[in-house]
N, C-alpha and C. Protein backbone atom coordinates (compact mmCIF):
# COMPACT_ATOMS: atom_id res chain seq x y z
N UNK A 1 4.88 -32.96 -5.92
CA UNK A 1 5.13 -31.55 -5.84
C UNK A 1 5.99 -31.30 -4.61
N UNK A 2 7.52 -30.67 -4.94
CA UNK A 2 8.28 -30.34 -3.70
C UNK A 2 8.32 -28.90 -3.48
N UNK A 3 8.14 -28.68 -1.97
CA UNK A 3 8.01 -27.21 -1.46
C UNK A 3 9.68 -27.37 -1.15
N UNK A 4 10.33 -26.11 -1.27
CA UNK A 4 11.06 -25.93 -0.26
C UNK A 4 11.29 -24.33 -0.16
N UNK A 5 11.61 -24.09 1.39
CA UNK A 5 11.70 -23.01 1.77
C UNK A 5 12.95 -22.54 2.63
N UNK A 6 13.10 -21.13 3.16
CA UNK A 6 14.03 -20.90 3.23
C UNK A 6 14.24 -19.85 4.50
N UNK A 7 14.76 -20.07 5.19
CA UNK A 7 15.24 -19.32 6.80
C UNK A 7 15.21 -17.75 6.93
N UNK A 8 14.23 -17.37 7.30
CA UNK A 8 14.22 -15.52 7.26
C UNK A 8 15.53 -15.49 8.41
N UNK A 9 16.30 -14.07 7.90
CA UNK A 9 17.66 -13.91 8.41
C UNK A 9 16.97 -13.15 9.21
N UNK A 10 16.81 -13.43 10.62
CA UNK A 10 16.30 -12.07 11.57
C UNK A 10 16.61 -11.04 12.02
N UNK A 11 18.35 -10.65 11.09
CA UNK A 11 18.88 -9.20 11.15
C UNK A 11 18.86 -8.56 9.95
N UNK A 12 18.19 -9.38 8.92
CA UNK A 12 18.54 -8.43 7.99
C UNK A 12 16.21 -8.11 7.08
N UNK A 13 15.69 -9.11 7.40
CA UNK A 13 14.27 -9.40 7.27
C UNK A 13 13.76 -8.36 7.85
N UNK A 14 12.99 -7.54 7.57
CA UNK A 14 12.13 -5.85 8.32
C UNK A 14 10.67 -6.19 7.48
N UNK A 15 10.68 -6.66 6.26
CA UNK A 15 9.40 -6.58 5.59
C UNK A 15 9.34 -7.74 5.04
N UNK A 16 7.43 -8.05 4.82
CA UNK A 16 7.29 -9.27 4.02
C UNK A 16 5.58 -8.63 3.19
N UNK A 17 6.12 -9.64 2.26
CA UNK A 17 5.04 -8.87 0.94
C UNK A 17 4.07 -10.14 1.26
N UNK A 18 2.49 -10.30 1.19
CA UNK A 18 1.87 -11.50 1.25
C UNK A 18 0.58 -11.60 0.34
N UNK A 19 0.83 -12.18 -0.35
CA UNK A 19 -0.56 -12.84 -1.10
C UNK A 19 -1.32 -13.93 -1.16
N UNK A 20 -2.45 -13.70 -1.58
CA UNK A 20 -3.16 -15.38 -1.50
C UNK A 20 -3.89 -16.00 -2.80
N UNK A 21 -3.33 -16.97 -3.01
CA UNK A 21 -3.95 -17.53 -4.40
C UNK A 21 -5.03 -18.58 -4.31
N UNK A 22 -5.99 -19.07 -5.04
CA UNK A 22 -6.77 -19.99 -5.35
C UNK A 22 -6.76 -20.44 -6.54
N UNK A 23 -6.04 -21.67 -6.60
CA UNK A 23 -5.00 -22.03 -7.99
C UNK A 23 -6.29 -23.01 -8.61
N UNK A 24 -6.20 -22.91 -10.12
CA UNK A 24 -6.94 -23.69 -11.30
C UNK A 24 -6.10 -25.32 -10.79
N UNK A 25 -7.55 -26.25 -10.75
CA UNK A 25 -7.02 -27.67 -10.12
C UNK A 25 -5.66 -28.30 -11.24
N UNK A 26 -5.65 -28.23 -12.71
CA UNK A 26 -4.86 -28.40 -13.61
C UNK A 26 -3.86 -27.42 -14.07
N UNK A 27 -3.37 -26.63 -13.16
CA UNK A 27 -2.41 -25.34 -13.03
C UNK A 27 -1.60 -25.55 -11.73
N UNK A 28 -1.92 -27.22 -10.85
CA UNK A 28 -1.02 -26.67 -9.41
C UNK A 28 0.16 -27.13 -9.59
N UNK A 29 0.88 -28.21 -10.41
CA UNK A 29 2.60 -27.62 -10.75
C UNK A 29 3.43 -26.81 -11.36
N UNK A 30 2.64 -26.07 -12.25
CA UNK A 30 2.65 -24.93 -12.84
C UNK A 30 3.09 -23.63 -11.71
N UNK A 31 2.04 -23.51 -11.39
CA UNK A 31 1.96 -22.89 -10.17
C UNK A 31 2.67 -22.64 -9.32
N UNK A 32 3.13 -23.34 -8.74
CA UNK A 32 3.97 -24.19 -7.67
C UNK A 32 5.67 -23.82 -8.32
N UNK A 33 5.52 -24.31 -9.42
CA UNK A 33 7.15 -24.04 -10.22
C UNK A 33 7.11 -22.34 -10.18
N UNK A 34 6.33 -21.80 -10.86
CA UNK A 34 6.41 -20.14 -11.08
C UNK A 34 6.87 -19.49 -9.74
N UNK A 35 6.03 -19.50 -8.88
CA UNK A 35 5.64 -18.75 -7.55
C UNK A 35 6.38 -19.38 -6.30
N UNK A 36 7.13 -20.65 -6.31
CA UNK A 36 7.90 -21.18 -5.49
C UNK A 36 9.51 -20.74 -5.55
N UNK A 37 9.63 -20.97 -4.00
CA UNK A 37 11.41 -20.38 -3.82
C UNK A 37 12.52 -20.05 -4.82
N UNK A 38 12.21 -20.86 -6.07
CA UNK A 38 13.35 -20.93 -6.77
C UNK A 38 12.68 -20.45 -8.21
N UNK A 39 11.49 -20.27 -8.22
CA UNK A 39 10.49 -19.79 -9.10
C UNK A 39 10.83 -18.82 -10.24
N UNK A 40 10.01 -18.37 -11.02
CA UNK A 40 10.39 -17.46 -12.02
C UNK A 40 10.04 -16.05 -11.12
N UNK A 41 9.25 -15.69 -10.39
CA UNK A 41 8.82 -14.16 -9.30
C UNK A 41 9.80 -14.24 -8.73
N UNK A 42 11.02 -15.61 -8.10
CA UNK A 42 11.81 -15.12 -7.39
C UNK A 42 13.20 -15.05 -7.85
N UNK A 43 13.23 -15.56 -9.25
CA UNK A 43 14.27 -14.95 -10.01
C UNK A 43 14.09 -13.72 -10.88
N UNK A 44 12.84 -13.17 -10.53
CA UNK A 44 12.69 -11.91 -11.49
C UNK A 44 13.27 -10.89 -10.01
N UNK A 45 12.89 -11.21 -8.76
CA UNK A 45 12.61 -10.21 -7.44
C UNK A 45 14.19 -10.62 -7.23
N UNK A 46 14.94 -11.51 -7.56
CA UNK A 46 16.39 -11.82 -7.43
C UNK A 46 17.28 -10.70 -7.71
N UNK A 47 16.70 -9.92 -8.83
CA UNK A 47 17.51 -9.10 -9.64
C UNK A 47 17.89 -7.75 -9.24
N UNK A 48 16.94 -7.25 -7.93
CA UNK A 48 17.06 -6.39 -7.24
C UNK A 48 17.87 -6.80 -6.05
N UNK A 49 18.54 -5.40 -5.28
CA UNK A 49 18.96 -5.30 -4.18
C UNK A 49 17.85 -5.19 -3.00
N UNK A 50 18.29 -5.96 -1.87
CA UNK A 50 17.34 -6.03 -1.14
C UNK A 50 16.24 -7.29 -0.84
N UNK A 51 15.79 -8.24 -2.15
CA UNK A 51 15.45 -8.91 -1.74
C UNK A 51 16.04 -10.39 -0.95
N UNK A 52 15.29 -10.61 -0.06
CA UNK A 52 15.82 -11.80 0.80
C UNK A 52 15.34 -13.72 0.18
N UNK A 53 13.98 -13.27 -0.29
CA UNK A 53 13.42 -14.81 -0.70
C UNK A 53 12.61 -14.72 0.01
N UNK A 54 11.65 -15.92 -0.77
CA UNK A 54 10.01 -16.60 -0.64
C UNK A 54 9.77 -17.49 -0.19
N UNK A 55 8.37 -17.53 0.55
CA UNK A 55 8.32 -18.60 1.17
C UNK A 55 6.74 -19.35 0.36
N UNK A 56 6.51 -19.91 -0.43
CA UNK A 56 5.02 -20.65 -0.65
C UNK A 56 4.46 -21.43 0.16
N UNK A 57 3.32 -21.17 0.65
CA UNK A 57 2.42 -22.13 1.46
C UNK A 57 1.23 -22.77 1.39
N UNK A 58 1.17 -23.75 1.25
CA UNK A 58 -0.32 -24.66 0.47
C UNK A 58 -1.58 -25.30 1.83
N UNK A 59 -2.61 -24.58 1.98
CA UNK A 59 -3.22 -24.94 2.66
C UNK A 59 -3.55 -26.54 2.79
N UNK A 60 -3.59 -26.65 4.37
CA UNK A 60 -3.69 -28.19 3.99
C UNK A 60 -5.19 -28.66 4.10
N UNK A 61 -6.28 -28.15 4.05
CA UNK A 61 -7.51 -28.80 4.27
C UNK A 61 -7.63 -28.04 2.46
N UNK A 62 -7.70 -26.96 1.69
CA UNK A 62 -7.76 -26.74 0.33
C UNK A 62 -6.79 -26.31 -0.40
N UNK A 63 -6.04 -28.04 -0.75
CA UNK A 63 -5.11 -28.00 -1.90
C UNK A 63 -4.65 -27.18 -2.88
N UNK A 64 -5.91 -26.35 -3.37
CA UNK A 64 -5.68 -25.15 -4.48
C UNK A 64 -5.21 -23.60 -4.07
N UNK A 65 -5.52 -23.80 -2.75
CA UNK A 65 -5.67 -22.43 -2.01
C UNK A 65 -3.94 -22.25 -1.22
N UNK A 66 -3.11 -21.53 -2.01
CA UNK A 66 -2.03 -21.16 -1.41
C UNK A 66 -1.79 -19.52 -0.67
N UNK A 67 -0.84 -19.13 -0.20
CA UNK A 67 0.04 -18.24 0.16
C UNK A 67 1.37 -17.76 -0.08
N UNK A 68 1.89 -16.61 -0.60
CA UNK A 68 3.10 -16.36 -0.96
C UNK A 68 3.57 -15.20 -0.11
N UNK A 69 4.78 -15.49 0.64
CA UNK A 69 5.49 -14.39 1.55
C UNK A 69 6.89 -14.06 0.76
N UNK A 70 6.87 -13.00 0.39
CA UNK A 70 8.09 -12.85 0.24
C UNK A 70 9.12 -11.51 0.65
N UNK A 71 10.06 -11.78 1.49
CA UNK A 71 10.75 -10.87 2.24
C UNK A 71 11.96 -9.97 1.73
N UNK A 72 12.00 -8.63 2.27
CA UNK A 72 12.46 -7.74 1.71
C UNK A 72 13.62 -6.99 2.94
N UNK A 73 14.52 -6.23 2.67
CA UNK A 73 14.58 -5.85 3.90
C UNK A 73 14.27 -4.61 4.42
N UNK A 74 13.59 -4.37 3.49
CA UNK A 74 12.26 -2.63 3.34
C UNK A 74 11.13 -2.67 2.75
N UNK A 75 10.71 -2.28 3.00
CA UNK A 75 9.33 -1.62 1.96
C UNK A 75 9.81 -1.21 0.79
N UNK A 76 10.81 0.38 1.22
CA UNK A 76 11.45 1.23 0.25
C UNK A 76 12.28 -0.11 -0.84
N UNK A 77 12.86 -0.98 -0.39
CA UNK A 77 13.82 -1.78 -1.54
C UNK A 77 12.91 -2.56 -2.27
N UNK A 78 11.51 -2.89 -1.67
CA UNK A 78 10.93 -3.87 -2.54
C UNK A 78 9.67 -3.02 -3.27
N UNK A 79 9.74 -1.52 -3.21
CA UNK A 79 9.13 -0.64 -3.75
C UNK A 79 9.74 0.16 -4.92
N UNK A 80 11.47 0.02 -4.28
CA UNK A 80 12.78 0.66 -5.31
C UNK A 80 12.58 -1.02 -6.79
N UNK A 81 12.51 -2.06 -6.27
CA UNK A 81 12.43 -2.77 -7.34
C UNK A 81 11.31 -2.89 -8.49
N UNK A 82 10.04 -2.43 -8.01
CA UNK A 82 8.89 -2.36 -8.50
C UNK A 82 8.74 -1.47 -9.45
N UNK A 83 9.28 -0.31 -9.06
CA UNK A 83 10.16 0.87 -10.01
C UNK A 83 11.03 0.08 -11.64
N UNK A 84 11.71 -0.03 -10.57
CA UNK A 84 13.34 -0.46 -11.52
C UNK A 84 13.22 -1.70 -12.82
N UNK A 85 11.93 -2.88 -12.44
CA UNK A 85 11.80 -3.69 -13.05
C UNK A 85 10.26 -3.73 -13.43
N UNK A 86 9.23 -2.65 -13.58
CA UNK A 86 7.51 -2.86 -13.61
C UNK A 86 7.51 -3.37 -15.07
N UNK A 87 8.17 -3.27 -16.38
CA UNK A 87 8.00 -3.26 -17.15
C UNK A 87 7.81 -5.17 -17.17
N UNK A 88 9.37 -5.98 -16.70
CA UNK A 88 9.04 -6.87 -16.08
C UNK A 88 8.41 -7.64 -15.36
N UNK A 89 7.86 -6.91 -14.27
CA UNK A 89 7.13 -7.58 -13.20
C UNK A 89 5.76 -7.53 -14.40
N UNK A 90 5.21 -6.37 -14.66
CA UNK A 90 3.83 -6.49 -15.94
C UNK A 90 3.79 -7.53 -16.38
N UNK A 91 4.94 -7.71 -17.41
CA UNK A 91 5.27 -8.86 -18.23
C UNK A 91 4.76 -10.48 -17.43
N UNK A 92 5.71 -10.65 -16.26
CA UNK A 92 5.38 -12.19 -15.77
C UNK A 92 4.12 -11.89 -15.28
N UNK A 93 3.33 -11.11 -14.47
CA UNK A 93 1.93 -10.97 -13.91
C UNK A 93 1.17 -11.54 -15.21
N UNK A 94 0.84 -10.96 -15.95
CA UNK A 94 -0.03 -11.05 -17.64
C UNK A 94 0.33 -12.27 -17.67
N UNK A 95 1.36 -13.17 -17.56
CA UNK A 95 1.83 -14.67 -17.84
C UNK A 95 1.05 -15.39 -16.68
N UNK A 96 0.71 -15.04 -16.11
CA UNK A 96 0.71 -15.92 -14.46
C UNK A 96 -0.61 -15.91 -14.69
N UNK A 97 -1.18 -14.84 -15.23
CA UNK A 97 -3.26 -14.99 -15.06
C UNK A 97 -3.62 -16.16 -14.88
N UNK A 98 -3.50 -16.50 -15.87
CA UNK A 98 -3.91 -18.18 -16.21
C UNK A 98 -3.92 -19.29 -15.04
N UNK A 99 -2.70 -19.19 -14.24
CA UNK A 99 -2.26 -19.75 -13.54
C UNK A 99 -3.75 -20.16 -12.50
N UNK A 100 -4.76 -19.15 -11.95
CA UNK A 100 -5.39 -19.17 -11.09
C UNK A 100 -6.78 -18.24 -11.01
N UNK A 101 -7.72 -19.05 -10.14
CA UNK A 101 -9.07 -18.18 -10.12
C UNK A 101 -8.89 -17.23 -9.73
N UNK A 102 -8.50 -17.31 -8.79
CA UNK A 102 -8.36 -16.02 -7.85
C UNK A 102 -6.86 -15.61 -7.26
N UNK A 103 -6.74 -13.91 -7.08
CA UNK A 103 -5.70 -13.70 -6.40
C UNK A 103 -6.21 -12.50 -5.66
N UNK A 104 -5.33 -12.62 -4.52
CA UNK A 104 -5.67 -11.07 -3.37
C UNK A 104 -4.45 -10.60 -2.57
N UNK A 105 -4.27 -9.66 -2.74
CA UNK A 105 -3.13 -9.01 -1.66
C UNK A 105 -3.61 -8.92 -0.32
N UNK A 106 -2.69 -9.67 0.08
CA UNK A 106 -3.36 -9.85 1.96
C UNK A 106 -2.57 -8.25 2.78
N UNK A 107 -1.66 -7.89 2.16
CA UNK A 107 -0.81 -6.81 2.61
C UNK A 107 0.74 -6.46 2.84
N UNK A 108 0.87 -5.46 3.40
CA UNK A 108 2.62 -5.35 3.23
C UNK A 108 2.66 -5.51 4.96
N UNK A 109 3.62 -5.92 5.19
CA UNK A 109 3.55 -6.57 6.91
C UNK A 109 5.27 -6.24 7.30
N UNK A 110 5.45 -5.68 8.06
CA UNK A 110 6.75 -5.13 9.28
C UNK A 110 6.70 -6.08 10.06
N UNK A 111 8.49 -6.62 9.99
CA UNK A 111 8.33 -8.37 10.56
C UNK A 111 8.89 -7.63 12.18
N UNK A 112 8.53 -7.95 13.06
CA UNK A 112 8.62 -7.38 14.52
C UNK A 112 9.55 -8.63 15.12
N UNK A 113 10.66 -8.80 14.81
CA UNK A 113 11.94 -9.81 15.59
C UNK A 113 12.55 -9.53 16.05
């Protein structure tokens, strides 16, 4: 399984969206493909103005237990997309269930650089 991630631009980065998953043990490349940098969330969040890109993070003492940051350069733009594409975003969410036991919104976070 390859992570890769990607350099927050520190003039243009103001917001980051964060969640936390607890992934099904036979769902973590699955997983990993959907919700990672190059992922299907970040070619759906691609389609809007404003977004910058994701970062996935896999705890290292519980394998199943990840994190997803993904940066905006507002609130308002990654709130204007949520709008513009819900019918979409619905769509892949309902796809992703499966993916995992658990999910939680950790919060919307103002990057202070």
């Amino acid at each position: 399984m390859a992570f890769s991630f990607f350099i927050v631009n520190e003039d243009t980065a103001k917001f980051a969206y964060i969640w936390e998953y607890v992934v099904k043990g036979d769902q973590l490349d699955q997983f990993c493909s959907v919700y990672g940098p190059q992922g299907d969330w970040a070619q759906l969040f691609s389609r809007a103005s404003g977004y910058l890109g994701t970062e996935l993070h896999r705890d290292l003492d519980e394998p199943n237990h990840f994190l997803t940051i993904d940066y905006w350069v507002s609130r308002e733009a990654r709130d204007h997309f949520r709008d513009q594409f819900a019918a979409e975003f619905e769509a892949l969410d309902q796809a992703c269930e499966a993916l995992s036991i658990e999910e939680r919104f950790i919060g919307d976070f103002e990057l202070s650089v």
